[in-house]
N, C-alpha and C. Protein backbone atom coordinates (compact mmCIF):
# COMPACT_ATOMS: atom_id res chain seq x y z
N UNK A 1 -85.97 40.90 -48.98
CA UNK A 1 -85.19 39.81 -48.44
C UNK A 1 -84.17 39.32 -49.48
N UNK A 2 -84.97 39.30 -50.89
CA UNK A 2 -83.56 38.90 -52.11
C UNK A 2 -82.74 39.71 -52.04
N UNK A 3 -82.43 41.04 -52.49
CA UNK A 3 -81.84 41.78 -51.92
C UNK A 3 -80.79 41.96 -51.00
N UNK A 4 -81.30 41.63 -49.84
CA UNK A 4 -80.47 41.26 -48.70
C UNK A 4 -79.80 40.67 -49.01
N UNK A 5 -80.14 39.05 -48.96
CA UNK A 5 -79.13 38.18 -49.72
C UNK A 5 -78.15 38.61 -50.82
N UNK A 6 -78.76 39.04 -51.59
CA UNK A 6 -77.68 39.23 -52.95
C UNK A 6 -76.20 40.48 -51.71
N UNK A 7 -76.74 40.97 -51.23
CA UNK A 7 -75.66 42.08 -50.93
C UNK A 7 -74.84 41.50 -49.37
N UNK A 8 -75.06 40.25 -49.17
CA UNK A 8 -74.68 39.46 -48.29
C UNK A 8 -73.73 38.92 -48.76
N UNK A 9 -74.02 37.74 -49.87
CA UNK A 9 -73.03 37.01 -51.27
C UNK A 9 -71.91 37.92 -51.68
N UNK A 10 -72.69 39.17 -51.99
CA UNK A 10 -71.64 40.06 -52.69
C UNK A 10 -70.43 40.76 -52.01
N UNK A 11 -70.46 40.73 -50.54
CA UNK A 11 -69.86 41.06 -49.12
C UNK A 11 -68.80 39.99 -49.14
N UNK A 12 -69.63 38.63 -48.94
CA UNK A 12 -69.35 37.51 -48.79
C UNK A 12 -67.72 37.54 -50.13
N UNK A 13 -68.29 37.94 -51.26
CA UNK A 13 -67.10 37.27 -52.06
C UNK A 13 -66.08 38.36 -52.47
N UNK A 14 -66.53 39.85 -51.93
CA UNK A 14 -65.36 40.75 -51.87
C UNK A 14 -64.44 39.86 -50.79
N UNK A 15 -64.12 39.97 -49.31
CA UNK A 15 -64.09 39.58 -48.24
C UNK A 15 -63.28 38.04 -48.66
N UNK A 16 -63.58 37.32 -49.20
CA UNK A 16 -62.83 36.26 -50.18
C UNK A 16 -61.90 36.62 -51.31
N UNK A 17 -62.25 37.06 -51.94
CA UNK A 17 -61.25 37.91 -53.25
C UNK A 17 -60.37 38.49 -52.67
N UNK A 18 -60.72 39.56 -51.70
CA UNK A 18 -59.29 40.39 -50.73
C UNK A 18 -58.56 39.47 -50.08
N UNK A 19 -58.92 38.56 -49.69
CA UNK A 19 -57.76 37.48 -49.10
C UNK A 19 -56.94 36.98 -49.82
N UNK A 20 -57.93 36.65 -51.10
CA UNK A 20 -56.99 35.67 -51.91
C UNK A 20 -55.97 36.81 -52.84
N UNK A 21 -56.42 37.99 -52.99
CA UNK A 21 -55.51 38.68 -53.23
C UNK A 21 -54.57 39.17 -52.37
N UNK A 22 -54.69 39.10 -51.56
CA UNK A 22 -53.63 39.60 -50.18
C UNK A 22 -52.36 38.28 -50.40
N UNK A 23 -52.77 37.00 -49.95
CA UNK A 23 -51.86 35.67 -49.87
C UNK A 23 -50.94 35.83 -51.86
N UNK A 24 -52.12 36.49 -52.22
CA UNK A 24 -51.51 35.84 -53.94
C UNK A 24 -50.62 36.99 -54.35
N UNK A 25 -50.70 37.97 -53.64
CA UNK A 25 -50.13 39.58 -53.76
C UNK A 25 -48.76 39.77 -53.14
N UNK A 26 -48.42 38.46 -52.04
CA UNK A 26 -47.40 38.92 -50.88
C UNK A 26 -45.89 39.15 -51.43
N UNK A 27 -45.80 40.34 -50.91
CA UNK A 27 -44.99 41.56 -51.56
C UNK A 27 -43.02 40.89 -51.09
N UNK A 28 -42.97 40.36 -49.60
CA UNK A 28 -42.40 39.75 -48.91
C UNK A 28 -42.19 38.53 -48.81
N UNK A 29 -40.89 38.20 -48.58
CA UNK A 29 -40.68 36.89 -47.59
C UNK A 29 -39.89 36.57 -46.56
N UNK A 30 -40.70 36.26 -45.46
CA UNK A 30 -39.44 36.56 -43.90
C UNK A 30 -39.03 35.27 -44.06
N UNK A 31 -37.75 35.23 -43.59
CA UNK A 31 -37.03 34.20 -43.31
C UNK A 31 -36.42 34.22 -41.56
N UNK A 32 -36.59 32.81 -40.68
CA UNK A 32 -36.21 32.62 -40.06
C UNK A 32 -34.83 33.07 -39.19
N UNK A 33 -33.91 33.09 -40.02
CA UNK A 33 -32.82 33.51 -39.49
C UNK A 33 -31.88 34.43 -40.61
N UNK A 34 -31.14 35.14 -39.82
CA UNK A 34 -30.02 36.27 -41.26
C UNK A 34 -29.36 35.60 -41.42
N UNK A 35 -28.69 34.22 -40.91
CA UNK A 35 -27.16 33.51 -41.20
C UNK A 35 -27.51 32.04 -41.72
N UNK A 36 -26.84 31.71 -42.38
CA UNK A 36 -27.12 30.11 -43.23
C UNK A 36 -25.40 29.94 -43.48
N UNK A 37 -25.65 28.32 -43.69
CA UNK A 37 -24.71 27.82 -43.98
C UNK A 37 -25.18 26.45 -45.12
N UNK A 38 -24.85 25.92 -45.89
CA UNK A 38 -24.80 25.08 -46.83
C UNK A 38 -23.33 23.95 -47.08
N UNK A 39 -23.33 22.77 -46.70
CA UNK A 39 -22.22 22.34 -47.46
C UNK A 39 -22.71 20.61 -48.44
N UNK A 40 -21.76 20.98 -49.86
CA UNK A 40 -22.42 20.23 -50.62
C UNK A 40 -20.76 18.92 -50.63
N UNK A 41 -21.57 17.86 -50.36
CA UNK A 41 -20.49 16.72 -50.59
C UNK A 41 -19.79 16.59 -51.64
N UNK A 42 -20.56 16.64 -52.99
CA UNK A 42 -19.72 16.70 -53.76
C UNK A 42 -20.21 17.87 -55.31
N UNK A 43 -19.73 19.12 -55.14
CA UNK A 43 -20.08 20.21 -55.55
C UNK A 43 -19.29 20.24 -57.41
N UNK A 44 -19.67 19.75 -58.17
CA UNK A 44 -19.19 19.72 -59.62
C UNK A 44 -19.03 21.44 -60.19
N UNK A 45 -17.81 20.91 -60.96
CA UNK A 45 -17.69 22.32 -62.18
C UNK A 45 -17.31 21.05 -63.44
N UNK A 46 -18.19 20.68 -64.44
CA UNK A 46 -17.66 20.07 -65.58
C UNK A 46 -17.27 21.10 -66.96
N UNK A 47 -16.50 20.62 -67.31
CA UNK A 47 -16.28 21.35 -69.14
C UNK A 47 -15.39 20.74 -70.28
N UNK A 48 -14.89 20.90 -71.05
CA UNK A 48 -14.04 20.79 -71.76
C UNK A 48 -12.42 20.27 -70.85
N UNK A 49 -12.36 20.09 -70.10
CA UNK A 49 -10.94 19.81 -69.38
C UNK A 49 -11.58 18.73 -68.82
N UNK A 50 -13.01 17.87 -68.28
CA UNK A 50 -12.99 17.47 -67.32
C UNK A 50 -13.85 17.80 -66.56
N UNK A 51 -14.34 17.07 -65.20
CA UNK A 51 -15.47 17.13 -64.58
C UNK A 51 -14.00 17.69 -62.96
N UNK A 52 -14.70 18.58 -62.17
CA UNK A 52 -13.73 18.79 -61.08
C UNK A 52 -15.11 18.40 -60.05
N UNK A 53 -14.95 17.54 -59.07
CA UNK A 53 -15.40 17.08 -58.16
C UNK A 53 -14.70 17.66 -56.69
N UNK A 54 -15.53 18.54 -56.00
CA UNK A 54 -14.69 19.06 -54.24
C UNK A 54 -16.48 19.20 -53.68
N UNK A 55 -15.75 18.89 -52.12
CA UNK A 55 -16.49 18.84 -51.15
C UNK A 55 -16.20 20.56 -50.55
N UNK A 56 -17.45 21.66 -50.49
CA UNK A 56 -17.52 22.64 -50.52
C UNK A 56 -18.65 23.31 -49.64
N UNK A 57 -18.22 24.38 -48.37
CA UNK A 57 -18.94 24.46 -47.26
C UNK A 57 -19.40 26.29 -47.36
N UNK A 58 -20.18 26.99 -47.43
CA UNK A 58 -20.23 28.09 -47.40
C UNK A 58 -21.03 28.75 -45.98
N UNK A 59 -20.94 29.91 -46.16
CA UNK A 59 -21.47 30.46 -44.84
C UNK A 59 -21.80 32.07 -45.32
N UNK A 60 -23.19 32.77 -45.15
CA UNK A 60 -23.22 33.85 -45.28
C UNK A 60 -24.56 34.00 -44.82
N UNK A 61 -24.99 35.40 -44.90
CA UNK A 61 -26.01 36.33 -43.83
C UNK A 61 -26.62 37.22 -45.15
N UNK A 62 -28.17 36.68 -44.71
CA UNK A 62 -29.02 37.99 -45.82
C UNK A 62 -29.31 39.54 -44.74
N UNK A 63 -29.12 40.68 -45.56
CA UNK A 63 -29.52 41.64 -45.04
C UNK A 63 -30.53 41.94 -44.20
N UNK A 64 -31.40 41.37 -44.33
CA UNK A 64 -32.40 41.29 -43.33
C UNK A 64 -33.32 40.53 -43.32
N UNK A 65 -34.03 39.91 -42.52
CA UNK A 65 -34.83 38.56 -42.25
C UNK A 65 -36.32 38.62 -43.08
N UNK A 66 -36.65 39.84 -43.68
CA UNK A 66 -37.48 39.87 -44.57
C UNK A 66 -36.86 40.59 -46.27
N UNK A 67 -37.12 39.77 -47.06
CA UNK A 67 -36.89 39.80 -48.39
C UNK A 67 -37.81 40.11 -49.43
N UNK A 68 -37.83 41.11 -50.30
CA UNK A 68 -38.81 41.82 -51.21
C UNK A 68 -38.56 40.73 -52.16
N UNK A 69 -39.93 40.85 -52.92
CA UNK A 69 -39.47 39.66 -54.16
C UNK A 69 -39.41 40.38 -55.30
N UNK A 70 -38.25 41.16 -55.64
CA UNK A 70 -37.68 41.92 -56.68
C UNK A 70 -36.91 41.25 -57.41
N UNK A 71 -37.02 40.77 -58.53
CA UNK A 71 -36.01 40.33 -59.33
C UNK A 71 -34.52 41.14 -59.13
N UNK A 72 -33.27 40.58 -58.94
CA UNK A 72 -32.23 41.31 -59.10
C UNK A 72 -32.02 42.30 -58.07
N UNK A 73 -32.62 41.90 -56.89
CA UNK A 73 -32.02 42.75 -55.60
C UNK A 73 -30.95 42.32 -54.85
N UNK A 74 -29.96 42.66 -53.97
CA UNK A 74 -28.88 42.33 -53.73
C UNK A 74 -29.62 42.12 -52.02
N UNK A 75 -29.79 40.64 -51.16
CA UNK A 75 -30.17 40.04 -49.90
C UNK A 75 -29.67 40.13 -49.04
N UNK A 76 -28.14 39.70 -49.80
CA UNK A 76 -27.06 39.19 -49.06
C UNK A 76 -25.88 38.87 -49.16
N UNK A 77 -25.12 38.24 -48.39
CA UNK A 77 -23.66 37.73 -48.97
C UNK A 77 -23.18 36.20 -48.29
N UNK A 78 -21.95 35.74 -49.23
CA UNK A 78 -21.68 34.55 -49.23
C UNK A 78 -20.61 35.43 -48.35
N UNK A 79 -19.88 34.70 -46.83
CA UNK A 79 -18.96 35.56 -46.40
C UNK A 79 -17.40 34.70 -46.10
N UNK A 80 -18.02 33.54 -45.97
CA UNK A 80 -16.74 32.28 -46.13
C UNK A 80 -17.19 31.55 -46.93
N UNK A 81 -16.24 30.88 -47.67
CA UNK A 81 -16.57 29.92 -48.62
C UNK A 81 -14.94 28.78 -48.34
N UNK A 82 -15.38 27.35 -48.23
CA UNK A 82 -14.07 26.48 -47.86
C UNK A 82 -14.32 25.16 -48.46
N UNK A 83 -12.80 24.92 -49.46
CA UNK A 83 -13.07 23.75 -50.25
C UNK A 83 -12.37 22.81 -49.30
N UNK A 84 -13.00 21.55 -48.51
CA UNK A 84 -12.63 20.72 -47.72
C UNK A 84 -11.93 19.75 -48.69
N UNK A 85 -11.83 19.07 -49.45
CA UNK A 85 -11.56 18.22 -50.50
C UNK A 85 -12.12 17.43 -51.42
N UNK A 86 -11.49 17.33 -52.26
CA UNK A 86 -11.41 16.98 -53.73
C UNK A 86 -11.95 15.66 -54.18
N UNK A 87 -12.20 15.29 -54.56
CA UNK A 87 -12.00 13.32 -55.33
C UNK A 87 -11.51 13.81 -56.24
N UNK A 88 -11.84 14.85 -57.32
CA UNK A 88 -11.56 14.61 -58.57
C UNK A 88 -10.84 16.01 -59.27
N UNK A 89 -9.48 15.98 -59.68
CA UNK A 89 -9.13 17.61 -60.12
C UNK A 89 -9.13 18.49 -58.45
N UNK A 90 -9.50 19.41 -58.37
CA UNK A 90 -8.83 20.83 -57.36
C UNK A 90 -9.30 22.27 -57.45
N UNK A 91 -9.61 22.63 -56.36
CA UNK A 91 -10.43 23.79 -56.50
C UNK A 91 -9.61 24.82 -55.51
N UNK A 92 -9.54 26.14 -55.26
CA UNK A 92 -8.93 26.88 -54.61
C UNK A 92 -9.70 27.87 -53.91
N UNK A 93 -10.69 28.19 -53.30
CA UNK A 93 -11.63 29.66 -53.00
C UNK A 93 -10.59 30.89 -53.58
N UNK A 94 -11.11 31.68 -54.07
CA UNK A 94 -10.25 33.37 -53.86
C UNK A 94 -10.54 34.18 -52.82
N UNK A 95 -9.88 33.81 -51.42
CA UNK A 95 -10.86 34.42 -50.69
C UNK A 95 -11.02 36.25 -50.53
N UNK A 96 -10.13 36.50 -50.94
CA UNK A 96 -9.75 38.19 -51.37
C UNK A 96 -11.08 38.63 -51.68
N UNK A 97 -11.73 38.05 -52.59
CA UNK A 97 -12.80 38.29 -53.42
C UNK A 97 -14.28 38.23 -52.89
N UNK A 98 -13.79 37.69 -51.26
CA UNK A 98 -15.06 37.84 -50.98
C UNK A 98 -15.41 38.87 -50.03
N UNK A 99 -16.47 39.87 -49.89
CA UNK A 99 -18.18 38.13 -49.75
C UNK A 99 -18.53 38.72 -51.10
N UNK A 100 -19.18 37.71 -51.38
CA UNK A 100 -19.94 37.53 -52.90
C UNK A 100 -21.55 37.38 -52.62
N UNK A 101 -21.92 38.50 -53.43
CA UNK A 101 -22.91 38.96 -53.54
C UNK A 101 -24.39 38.09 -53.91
N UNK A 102 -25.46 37.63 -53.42
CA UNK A 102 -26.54 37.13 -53.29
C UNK A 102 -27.76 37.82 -53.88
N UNK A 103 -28.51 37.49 -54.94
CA UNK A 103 -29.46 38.03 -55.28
C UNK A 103 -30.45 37.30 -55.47
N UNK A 104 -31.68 38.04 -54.93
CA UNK A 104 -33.04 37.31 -54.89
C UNK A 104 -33.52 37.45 -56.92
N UNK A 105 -33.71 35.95 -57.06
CA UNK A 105 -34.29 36.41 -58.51
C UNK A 105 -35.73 35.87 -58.41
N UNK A 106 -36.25 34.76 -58.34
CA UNK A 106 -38.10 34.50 -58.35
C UNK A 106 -37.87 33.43 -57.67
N UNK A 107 -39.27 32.85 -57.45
CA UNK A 107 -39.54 31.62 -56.63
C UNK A 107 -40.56 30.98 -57.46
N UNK A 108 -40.27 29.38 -57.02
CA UNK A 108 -41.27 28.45 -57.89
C UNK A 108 -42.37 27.80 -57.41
N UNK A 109 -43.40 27.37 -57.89
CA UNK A 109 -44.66 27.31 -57.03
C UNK A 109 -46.08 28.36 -57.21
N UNK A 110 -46.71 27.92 -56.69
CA UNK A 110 -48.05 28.93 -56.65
C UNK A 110 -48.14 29.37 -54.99
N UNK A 111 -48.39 30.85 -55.36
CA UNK A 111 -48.48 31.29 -54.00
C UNK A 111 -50.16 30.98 -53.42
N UNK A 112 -50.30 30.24 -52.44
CA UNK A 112 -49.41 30.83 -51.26
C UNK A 112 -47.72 29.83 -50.75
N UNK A 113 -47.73 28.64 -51.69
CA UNK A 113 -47.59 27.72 -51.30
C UNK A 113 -46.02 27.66 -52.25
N UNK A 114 -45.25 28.58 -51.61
CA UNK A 114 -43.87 28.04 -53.14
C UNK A 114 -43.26 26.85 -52.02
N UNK A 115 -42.38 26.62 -53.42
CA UNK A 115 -41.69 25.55 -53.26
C UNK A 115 -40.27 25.88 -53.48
N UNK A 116 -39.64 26.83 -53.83
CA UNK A 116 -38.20 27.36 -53.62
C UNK A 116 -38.07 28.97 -54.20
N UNK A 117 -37.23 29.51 -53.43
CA UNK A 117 -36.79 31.02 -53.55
C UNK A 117 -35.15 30.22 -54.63
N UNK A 118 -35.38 31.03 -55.43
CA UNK A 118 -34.04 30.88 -56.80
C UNK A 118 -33.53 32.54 -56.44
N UNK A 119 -32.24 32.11 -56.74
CA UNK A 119 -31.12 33.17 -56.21
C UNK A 119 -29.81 33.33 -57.18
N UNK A 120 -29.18 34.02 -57.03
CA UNK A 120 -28.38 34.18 -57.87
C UNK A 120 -26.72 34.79 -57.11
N UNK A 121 -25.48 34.05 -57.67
CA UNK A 121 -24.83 34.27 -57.04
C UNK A 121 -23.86 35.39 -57.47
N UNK A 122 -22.87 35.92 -57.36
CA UNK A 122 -21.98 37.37 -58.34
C UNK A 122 -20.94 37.28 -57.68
N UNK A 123 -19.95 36.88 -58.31
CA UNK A 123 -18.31 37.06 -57.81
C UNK A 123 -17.92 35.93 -57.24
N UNK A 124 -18.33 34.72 -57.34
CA UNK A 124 -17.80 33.61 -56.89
C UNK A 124 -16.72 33.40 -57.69
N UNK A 125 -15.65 33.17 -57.06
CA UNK A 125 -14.36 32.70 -57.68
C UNK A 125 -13.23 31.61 -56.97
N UNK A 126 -13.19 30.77 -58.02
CA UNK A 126 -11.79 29.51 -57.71
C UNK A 126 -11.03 29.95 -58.69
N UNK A 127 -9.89 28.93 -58.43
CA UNK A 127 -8.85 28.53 -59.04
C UNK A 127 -8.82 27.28 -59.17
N UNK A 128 -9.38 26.76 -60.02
CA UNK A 128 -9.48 25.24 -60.62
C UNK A 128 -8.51 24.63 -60.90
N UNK A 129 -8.38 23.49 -60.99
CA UNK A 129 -7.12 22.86 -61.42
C UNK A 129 -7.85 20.72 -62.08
N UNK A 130 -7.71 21.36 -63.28
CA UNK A 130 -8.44 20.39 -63.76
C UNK A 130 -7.99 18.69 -63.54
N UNK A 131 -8.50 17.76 -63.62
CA UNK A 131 -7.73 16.42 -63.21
C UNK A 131 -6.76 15.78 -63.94
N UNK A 132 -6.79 15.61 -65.43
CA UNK A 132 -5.87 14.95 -65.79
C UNK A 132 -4.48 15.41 -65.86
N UNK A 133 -4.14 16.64 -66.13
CA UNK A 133 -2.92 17.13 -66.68
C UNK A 133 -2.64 18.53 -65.82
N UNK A 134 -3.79 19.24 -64.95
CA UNK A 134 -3.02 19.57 -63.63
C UNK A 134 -3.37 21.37 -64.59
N UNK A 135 -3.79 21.53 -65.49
CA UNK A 135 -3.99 22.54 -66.03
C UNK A 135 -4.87 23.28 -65.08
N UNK A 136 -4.65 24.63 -64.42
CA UNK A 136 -5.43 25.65 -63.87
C UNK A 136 -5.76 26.80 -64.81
N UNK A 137 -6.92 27.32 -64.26
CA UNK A 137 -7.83 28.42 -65.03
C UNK A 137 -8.95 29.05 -63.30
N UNK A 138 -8.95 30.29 -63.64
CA UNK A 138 -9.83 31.12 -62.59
C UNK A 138 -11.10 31.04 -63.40
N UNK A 139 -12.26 30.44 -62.57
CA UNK A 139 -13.51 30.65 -62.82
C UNK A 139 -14.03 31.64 -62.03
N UNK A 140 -14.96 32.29 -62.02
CA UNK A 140 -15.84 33.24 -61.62
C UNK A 140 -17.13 33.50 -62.42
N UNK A 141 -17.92 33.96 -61.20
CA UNK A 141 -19.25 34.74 -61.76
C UNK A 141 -19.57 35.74 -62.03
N UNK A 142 -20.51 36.38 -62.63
CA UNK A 142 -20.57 37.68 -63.29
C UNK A 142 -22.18 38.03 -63.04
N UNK A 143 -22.68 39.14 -63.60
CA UNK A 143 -24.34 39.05 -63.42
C UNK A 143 -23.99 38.80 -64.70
N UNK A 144 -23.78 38.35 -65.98
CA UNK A 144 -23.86 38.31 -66.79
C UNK A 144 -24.28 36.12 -66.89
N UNK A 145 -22.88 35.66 -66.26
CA UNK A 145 -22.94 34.05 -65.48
C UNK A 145 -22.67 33.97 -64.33
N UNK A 146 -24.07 34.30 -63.92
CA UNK A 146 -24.18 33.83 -62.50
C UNK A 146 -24.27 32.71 -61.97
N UNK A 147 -23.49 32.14 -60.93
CA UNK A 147 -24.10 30.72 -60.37
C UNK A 147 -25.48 31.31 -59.68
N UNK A 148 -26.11 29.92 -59.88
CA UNK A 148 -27.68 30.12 -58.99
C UNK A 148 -27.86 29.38 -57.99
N UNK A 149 -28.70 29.47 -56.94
CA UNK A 149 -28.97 28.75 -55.74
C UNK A 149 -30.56 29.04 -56.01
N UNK A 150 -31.28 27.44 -55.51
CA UNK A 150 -32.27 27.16 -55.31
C UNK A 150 -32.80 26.48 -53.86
N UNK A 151 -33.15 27.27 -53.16
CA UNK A 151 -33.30 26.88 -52.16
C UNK A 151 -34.35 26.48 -51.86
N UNK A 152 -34.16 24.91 -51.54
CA UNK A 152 -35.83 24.45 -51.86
C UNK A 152 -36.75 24.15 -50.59
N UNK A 153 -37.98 24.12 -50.63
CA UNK A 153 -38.88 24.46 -49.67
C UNK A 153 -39.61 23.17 -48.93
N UNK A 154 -40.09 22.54 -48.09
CA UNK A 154 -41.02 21.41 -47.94
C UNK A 154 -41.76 22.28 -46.64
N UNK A 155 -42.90 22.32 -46.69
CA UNK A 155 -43.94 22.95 -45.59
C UNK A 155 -43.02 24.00 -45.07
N UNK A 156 -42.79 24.42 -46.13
CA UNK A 156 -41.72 26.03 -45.90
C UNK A 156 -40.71 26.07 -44.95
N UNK A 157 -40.05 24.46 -45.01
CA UNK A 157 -38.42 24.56 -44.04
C UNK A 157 -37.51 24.51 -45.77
N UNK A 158 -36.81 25.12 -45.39
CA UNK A 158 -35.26 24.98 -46.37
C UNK A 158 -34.83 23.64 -46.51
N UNK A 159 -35.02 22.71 -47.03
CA UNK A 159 -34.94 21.10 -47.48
C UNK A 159 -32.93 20.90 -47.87
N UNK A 160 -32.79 21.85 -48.64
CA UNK A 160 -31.68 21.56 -50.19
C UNK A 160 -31.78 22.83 -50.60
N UNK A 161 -30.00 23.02 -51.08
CA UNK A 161 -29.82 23.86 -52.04
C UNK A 161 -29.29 23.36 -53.40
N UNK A 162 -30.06 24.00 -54.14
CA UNK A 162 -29.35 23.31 -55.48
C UNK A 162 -28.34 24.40 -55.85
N UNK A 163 -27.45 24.12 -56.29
CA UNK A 163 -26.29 25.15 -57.41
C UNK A 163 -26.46 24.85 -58.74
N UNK A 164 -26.67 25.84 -59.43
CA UNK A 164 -26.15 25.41 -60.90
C UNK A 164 -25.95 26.65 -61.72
N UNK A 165 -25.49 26.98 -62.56
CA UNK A 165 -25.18 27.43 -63.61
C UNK A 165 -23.80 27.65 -64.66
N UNK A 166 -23.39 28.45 -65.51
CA UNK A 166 -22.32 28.22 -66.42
C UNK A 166 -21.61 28.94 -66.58
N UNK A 167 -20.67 29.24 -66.44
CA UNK A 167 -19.67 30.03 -66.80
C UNK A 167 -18.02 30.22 -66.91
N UNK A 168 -17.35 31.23 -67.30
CA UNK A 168 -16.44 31.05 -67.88
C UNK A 168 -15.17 30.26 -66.85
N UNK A 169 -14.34 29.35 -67.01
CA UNK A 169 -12.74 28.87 -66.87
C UNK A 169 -12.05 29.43 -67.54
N UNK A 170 -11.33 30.11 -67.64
CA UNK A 170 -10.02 31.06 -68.83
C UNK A 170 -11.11 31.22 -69.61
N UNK A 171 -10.23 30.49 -71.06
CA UNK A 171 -10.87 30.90 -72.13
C UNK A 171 -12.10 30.14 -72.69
N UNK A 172 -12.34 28.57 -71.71
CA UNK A 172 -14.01 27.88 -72.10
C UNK A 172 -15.05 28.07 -70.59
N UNK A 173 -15.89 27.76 -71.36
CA UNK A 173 -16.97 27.69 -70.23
C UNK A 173 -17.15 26.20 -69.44
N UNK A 174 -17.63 26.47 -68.41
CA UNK A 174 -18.18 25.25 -67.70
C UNK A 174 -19.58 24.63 -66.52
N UNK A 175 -20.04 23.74 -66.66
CA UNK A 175 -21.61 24.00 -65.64
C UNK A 175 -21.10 23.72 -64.35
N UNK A 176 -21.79 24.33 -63.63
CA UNK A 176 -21.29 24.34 -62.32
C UNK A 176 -23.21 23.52 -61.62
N UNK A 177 -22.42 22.39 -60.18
CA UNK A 177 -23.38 22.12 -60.16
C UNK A 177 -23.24 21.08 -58.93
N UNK A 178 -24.83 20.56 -58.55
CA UNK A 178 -24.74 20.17 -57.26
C UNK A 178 -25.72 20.28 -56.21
N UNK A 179 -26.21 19.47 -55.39
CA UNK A 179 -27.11 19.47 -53.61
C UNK A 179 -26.76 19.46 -52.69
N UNK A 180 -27.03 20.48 -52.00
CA UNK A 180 -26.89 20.09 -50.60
C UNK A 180 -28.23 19.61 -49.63
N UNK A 181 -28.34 19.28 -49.07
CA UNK A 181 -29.21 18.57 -48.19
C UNK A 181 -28.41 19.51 -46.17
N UNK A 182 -27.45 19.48 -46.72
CA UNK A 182 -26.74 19.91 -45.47
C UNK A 182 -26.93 21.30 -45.14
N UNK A 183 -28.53 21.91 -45.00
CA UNK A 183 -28.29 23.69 -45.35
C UNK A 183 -29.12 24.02 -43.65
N UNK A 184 -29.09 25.06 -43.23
CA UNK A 184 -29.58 25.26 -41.85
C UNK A 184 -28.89 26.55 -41.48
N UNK A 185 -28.67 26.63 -40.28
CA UNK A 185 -27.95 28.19 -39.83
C UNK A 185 -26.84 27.64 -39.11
N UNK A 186 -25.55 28.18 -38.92
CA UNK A 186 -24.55 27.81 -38.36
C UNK A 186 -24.57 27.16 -37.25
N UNK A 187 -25.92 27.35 -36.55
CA UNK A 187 -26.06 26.25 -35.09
C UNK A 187 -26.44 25.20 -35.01
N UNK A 188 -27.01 24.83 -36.59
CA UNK A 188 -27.84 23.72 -36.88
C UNK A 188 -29.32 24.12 -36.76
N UNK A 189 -29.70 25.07 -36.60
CA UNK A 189 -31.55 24.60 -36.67
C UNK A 189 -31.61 24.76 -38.15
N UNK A 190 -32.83 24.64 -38.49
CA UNK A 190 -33.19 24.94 -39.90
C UNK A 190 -33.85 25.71 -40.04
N UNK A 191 -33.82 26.46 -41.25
CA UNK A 191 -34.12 27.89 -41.65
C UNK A 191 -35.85 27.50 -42.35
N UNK A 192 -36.55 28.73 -41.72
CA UNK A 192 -38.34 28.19 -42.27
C UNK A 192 -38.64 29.85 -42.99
N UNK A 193 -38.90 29.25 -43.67
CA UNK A 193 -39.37 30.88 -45.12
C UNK A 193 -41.17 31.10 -44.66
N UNK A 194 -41.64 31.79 -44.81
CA UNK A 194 -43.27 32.22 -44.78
C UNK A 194 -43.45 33.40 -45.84
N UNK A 195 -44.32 33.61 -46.20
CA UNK A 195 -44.65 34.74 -47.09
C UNK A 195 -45.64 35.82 -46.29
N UNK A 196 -44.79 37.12 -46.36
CA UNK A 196 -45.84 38.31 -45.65
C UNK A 196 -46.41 39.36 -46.64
């Protein structure tokens, strides 16, 4: 009868372990919809010239509604990008240049339970025009300075995107940066992440 038991327990906590390795293992992440949109009220590039303040709306589609969690895979693309206006200094899209490239880099949180997919952006490009003295410089991204997107999670709906990272204006650098709260799919529902 001990016996029994013991090889019951031991059933018992394979049968537990495989789950929790299955949820803690998940290779995937489906997302709700291929198309998103984001617009941030007031989307910063600061540096050495000045802080540039524009109201900035994007729109793009991941490759497919399930996403490997590979560092440095290419998802998706940014396919419009539109600077509505300014408060502070001037921004230009390049739109030639697009779509600009989307890469899955990690997510934060303990699985099963994250709390944002971090992304990475490649080839984003303006034409800045700084505030006081009207001086322009082309910024862009690189995989080298990538802007990043953090797309953050609450009971696995898409909440906010954060932007941030640094890189070059001509010849200085600058942080690029900013929330949106305004993120969903072009029809308005909101986008819900799960892990498979």
């Amino acid at each position: 009868m001990r016996q029994f038991k013991l090889l019951w327990a031991a059933v018992g906590a394979s049968v537990l372990l495989g789950a929790l390795v299955t949820s803690a293992s998940a290779g995937r992440i489906s997302i709700s919809s291929q198309r998103f949109r984001a617009g941030w009220s007031a989307l910063n590039y600061s540096g050495g010239f000045g802080t540039i303040e524009c109201e900035v709306s994007v729109e793009g589609s991941f490759h497919s509604r399930s996403i490997t969690k590979t560092a440095g895979s290419l998802v998706g693309y940014i396919t419009t990008a539109t600077v509505n206006r300014c408060a502070r200094g001037g921004a230009t899209v390049l739109r030639e240049t697009l779509p600009w490239h989307v890469q899955y880099e990690s997510f934060s949180g303990t699985l099963p339970n994250i709390t944002s997919i971090n992304t990475r952006a490649i080839g984003i490009s303006f034409m800045i025009r700084e505030p006081t003295f009207g001086v322009t410089c082309l910024a862009r991204t690189s995989a080298t300075n990538p802007a990043t997107g953090a797309f953050n999670l609450s009971a696995g709906v898409v909440t906010l995107v954060g932007a941030g990272g640094t890189f070059p204006c001509g010849s200085f650098s600058g942080s690029y940066s900013g929330n949106s709260s305004s993120v969903g799919t072009p029809e308005g529902t909101r986008i819900t992440v799960t892990l498979i």
